[in-house]
C-alpha atoms as a PDB file:
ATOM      1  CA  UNK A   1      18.024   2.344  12.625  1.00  0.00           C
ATOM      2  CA  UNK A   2      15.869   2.750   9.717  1.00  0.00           C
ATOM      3  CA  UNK A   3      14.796   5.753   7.297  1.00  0.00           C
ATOM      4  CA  UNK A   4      11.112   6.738   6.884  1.00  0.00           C
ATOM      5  CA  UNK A   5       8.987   8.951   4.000  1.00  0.00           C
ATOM      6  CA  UNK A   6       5.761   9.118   3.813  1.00  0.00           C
ATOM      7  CA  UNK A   7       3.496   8.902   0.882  1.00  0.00           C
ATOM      8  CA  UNK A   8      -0.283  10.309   0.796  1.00  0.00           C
ATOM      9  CA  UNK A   9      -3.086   8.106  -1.012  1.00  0.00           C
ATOM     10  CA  UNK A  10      -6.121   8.185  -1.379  1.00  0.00           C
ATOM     11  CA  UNK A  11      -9.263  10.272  -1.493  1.00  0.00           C
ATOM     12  CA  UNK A  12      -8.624  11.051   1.917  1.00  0.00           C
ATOM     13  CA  UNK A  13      -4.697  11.145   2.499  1.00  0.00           C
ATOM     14  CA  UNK A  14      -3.939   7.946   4.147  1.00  0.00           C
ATOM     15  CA  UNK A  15      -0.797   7.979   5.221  1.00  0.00           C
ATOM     16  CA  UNK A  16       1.303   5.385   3.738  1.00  0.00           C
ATOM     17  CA  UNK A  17       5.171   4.827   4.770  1.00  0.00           C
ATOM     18  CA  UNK A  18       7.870   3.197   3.235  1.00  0.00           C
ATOM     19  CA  UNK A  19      10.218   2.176   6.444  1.00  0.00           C
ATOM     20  CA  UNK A  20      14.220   1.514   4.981  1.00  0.00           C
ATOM     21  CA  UNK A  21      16.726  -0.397   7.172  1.00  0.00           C
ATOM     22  CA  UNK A  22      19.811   1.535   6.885  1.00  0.00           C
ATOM     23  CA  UNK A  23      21.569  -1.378   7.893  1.00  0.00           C
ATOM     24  CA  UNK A  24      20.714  -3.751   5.178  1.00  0.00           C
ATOM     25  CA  UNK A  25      18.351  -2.045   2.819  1.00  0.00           C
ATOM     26  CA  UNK A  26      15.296  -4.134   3.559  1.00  0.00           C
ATOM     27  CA  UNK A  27      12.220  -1.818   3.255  1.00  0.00           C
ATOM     28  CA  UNK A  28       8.704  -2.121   4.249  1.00  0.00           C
ATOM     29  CA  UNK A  29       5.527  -0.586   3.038  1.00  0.00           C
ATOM     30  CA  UNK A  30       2.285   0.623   5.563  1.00  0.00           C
ATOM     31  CA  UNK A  31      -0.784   0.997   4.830  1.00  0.00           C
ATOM     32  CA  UNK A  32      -0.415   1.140   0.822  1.00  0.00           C
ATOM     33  CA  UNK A  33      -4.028   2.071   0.329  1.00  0.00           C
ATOM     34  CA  UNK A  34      -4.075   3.072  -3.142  1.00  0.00           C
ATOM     35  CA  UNK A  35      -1.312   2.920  -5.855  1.00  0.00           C
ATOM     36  CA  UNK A  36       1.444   5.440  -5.801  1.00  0.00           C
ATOM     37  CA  UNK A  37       3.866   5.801  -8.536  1.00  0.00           C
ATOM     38  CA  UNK A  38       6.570   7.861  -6.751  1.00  0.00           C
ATOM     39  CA  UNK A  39       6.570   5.099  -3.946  1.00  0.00           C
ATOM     40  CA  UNK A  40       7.336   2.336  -6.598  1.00  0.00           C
ATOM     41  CA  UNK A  41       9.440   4.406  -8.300  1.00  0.00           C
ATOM     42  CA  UNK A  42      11.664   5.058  -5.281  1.00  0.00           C
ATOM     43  CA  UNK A  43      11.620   1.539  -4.162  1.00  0.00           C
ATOM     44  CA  UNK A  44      12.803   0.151  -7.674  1.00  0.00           C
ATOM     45  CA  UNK A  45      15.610   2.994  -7.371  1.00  0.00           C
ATOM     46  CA  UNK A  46      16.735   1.969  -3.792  1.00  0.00           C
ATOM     47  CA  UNK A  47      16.787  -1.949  -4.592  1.00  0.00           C
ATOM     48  CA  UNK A  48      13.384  -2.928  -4.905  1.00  0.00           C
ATOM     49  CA  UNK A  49      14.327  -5.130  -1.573  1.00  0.00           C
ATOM     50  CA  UNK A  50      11.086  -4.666  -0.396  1.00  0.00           C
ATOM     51  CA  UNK A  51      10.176  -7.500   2.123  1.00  0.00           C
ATOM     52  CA  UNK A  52       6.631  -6.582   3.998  1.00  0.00           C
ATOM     53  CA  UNK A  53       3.875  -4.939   3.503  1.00  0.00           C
ATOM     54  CA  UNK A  54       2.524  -3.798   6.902  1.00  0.00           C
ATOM     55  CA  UNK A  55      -1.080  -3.306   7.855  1.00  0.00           C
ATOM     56  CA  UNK A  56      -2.687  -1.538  10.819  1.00  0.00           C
ATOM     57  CA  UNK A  57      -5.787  -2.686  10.212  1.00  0.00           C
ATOM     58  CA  UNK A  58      -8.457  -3.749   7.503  1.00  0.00           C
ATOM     59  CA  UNK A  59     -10.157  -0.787   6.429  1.00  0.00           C
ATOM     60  CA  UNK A  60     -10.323   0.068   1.798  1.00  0.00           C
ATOM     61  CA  UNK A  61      -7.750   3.549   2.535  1.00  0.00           C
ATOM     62  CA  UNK A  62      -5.258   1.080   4.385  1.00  0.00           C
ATOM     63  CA  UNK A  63      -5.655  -2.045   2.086  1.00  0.00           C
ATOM     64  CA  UNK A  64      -6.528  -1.093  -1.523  1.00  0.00           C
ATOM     65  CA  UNK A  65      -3.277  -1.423  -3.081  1.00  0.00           C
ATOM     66  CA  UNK A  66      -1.608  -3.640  -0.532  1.00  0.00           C
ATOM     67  CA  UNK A  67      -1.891  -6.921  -2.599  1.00  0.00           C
ATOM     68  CA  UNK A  68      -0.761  -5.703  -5.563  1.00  0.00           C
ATOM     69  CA  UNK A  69       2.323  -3.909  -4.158  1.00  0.00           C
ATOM     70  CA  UNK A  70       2.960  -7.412  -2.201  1.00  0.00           C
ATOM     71  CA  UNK A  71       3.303  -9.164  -5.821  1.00  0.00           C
ATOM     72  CA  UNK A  72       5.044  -6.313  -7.376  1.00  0.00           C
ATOM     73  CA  UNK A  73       8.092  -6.699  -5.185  1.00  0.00           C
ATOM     74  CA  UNK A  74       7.536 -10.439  -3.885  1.00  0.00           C
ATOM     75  CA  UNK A  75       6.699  -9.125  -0.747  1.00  0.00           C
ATOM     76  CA  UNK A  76       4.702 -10.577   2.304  1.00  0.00           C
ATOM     77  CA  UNK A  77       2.068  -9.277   4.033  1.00  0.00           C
ATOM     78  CA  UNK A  78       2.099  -8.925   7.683  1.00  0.00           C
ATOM     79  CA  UNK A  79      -1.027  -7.751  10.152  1.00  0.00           C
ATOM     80  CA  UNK A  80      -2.573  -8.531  13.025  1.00  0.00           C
ATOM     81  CA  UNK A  81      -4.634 -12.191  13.444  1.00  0.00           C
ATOM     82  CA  UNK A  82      -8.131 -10.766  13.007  1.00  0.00           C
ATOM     83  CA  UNK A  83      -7.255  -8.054   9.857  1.00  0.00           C
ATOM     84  CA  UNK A  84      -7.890 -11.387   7.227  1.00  0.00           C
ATOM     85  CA  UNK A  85     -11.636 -11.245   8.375  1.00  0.00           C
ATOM     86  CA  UNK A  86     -11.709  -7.584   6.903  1.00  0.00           C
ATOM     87  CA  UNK A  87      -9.506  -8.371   4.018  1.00  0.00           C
ATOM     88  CA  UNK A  88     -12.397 -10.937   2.853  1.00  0.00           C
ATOM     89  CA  UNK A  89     -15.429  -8.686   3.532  1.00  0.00           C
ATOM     90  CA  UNK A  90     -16.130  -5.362   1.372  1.00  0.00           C
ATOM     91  CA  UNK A  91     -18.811  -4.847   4.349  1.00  0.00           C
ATOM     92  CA  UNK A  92     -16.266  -5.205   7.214  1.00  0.00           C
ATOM     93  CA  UNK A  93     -13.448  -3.257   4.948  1.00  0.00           C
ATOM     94  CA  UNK A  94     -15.931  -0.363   4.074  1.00  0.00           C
ATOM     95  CA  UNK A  95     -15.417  -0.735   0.228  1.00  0.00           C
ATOM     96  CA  UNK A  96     -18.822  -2.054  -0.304  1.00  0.00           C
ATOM     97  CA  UNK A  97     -19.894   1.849   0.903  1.00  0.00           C
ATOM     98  CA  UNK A  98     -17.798   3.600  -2.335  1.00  0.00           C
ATOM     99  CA  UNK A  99     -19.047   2.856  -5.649  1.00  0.00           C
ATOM    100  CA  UNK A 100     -16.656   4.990  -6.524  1.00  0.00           C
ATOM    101  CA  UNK A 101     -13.766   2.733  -6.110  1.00  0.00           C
ATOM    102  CA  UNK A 102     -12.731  -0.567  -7.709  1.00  0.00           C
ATOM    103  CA  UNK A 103     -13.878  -3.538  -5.670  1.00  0.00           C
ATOM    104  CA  UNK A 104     -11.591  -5.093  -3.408  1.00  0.00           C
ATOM    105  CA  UNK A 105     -10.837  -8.643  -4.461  1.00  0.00           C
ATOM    106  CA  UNK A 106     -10.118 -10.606  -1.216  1.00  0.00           C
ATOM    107  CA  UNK A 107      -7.010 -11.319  -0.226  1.00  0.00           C
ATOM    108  CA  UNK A 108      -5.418 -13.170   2.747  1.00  0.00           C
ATOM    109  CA  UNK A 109      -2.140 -11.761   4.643  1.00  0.00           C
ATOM    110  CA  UNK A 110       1.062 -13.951   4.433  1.00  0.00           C
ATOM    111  CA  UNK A 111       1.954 -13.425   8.207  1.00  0.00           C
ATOM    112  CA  UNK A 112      -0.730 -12.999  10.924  1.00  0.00           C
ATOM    113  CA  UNK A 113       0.470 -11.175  14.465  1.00  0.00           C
ATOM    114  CA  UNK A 114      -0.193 -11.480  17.951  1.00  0.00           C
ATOM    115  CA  UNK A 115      -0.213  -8.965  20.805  1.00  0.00           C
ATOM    116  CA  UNK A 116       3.048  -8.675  21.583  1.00  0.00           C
ATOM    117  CA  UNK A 117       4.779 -10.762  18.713  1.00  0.00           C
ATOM    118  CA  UNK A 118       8.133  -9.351  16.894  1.00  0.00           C
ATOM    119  CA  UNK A 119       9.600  -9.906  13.611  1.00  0.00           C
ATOM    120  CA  UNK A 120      12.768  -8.269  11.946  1.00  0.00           C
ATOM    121  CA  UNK A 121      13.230  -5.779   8.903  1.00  0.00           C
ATOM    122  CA  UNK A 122      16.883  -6.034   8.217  1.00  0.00           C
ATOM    123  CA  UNK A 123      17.920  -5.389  11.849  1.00  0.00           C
ATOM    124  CA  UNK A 124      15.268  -3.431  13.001  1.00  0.00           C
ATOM    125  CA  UNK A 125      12.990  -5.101  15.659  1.00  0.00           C
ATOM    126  CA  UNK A 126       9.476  -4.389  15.207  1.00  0.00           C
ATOM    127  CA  UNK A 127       7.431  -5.235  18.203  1.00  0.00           C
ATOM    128  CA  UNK A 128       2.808  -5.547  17.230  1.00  0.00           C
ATOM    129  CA  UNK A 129       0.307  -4.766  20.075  1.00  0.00           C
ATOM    130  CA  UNK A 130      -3.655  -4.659  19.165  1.00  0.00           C
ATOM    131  CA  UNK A 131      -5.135  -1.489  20.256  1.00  0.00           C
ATOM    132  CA  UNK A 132      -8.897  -2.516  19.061  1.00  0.00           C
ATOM    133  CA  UNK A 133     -11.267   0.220  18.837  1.00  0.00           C
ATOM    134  CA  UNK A 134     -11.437   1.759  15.401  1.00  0.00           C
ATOM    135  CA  UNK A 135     -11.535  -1.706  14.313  1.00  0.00           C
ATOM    136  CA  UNK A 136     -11.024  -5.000  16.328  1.00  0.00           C
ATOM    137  CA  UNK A 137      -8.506  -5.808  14.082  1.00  0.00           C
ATOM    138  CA  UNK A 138      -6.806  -2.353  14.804  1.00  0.00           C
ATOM    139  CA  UNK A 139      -3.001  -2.514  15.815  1.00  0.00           C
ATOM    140  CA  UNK A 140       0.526  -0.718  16.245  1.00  0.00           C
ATOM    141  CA  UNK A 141       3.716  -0.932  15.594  1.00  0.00           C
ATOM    142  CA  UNK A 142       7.130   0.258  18.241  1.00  0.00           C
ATOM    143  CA  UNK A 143      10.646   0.314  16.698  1.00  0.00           C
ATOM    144  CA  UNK A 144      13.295   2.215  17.146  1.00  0.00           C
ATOM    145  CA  UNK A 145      11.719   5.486  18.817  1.00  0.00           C
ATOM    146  CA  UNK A 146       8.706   5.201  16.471  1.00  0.00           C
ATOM    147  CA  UNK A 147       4.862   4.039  17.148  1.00  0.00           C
ATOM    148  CA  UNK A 148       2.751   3.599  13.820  1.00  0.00           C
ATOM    149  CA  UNK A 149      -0.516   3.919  14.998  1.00  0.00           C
ATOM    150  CA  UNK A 150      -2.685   3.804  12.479  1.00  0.00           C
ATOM    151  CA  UNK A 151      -6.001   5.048  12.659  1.00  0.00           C
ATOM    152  CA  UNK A 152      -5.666   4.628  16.077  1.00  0.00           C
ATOM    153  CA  UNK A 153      -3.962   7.521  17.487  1.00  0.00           C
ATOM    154  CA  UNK A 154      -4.049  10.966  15.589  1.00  0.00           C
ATOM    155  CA  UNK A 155      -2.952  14.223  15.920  1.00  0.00           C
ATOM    156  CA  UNK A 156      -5.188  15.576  19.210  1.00  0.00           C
ATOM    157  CA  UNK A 157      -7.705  13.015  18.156  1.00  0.00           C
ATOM    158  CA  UNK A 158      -8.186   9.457  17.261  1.00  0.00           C
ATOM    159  CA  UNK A 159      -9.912   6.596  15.034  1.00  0.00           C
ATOM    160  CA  UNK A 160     -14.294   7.205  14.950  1.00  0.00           C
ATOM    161  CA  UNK A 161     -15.761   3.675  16.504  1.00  0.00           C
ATOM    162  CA  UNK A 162     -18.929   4.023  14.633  1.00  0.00           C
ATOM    163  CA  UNK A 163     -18.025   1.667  11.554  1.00  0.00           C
ATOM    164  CA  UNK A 164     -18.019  -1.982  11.695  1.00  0.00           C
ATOM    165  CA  UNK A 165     -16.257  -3.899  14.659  1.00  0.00           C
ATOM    166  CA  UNK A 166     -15.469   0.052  16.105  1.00  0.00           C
ATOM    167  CA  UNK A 167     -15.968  -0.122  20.031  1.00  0.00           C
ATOM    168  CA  UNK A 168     -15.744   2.851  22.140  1.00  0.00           C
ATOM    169  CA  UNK A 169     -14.601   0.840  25.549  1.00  0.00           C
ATOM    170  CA  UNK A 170     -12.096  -0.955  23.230  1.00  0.00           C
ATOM    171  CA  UNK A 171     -10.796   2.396  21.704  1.00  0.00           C
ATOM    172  CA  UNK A 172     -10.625   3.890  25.430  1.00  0.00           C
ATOM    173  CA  UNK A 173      -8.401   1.038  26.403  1.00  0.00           C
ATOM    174  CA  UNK A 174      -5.980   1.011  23.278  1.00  0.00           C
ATOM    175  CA  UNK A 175      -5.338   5.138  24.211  1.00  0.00           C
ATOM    176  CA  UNK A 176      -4.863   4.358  27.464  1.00  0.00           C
ATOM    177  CA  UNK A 177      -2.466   1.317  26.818  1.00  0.00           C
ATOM    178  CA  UNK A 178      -0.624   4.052  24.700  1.00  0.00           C
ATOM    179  CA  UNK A 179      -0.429   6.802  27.076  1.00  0.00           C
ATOM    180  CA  UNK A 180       0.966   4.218  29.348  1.00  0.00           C
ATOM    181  CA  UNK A 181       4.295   3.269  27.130  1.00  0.00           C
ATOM    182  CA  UNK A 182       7.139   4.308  28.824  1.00  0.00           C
ATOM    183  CA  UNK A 183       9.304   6.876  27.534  1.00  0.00           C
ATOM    184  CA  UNK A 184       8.219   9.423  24.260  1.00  0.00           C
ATOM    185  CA  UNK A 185       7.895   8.268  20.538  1.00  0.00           C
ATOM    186  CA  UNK A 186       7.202   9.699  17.641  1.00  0.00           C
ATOM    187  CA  UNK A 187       3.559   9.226  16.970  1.00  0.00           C
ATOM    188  CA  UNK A 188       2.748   8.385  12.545  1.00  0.00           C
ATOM    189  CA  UNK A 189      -0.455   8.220  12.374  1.00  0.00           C
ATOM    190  CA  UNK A 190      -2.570   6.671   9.467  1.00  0.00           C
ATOM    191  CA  UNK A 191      -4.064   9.913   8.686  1.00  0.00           C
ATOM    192  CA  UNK A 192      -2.954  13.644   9.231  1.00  0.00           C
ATOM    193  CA  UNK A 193       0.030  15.311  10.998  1.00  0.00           C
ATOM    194  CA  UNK A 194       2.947  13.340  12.878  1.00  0.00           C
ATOM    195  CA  UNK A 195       3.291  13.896  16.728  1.00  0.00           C
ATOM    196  CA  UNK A 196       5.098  12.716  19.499  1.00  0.00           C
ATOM    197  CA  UNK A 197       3.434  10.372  22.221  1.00  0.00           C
ATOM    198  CA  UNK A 198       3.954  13.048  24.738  1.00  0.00           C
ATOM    199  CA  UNK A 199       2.686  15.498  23.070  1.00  0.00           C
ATOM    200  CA  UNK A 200      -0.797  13.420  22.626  1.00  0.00           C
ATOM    201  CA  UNK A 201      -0.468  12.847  26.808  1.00  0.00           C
ATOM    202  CA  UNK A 202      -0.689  16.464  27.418  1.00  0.00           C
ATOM    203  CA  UNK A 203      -2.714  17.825  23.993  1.00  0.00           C
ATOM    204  CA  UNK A 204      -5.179  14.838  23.092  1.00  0.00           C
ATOM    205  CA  UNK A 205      -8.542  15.580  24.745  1.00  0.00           C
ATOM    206  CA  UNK A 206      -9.499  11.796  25.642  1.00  0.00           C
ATOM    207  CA  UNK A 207      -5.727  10.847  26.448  1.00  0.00           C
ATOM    208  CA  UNK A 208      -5.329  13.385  29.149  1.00  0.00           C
ATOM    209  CA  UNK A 209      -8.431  12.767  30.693  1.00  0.00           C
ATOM    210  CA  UNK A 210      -8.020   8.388  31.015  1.00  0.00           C
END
């Protein structure tokens, strides 16, 4: 079983998680888009055994601290097989589009996933699947009774597929590969309120009608 806080960043509240396994103390970061003191802060107090950091996908909110926070705690990065393509591109990523922020230095993830592949935080079995659509890199993550979706899934909505590698035949397929898990999870989404997967079957406007 594992513990879970979340930790806004960004400009635009990205939702960034720091997953603990209760059983051993391993911890993983998602999604560190920007820097967060409190996060660091609370993983230096609970061990600092901080072993992945987990991305959904490629876009600046998602990735802009995830490099550093990888060499702060000698963790690895994990993501799905096409995210390294956005890693290396400020175009792809969406940086190049904010002046605003500090450039993105490329980077290249330690461990690259497959549909379907697992790996292990402490004992906690995390199962991938690639739901493109908001990107094609775009992906999720089941464990325990948990889905991170990224910006896949929100709240009553989901991810825009107007940026970059976004496809709206793609995005209708990921929802409807979702909707089609067995059982109910609880839905953390890279932006915005938490849910529950059957909540988003009977509330979210494209899920109910696919």
């Amino acid at each position: 079983m594992t513990e879970i806080s979340v930790y806004p960043v960004t400009m635009i509240m990205t939702n960034c998680y720091l997953i603990t396994d209760k059983a051993t103390g391993e911890m993983a970061v998602v999604d560190p888009g920007g820097k967060s003191e409190q996060l660091i802060d609370d993983i230096n107090k609970s061990g600092g055994k901080l072993k992945y950091v987990i991305l959904t996908h490629g876009h600046y909110d998602h990735i802009g601290y995830a490099k550093q926070m990888a060499d702060l705690f000698g963790a690895k990065i994990i993501c799905g097989e096409y995210t390294n393509e956005l890693l290396n591109d400020n175009v792809l990523n969406h940086s190049a589009f904010h002046p605003d922020l500090a450039p993105i230095s490329p980077f290249n993830a330690d461990i690259l996933l497959k549909d379907g592949d697992t790996f292990k935080l402490g004992e906690t079995e995390f199962t991938y699947i690639s739901t493109p659509g908001h990107t094609k890199d775009s992906g999720c993550y089941i464990f325990d009774d948990i889905i991170i979706t990224g910006d896949t899934l929100f709240r009553e909505s989901y991810g825009r597929t107007d940026l970059p590698t976004g496809n709206d035949r793609e995005m209708i397929e990921s929802l409807r590969r979702l909707k089609n898990i067995d059982g109910d999870y609880n839905v953390l989404p890279g932006h915005g309120e938490l849910s529950t997967l059957e909540y988003e079957r009977k509330h979210n406007f494209l899920m109910v009608r696919l």
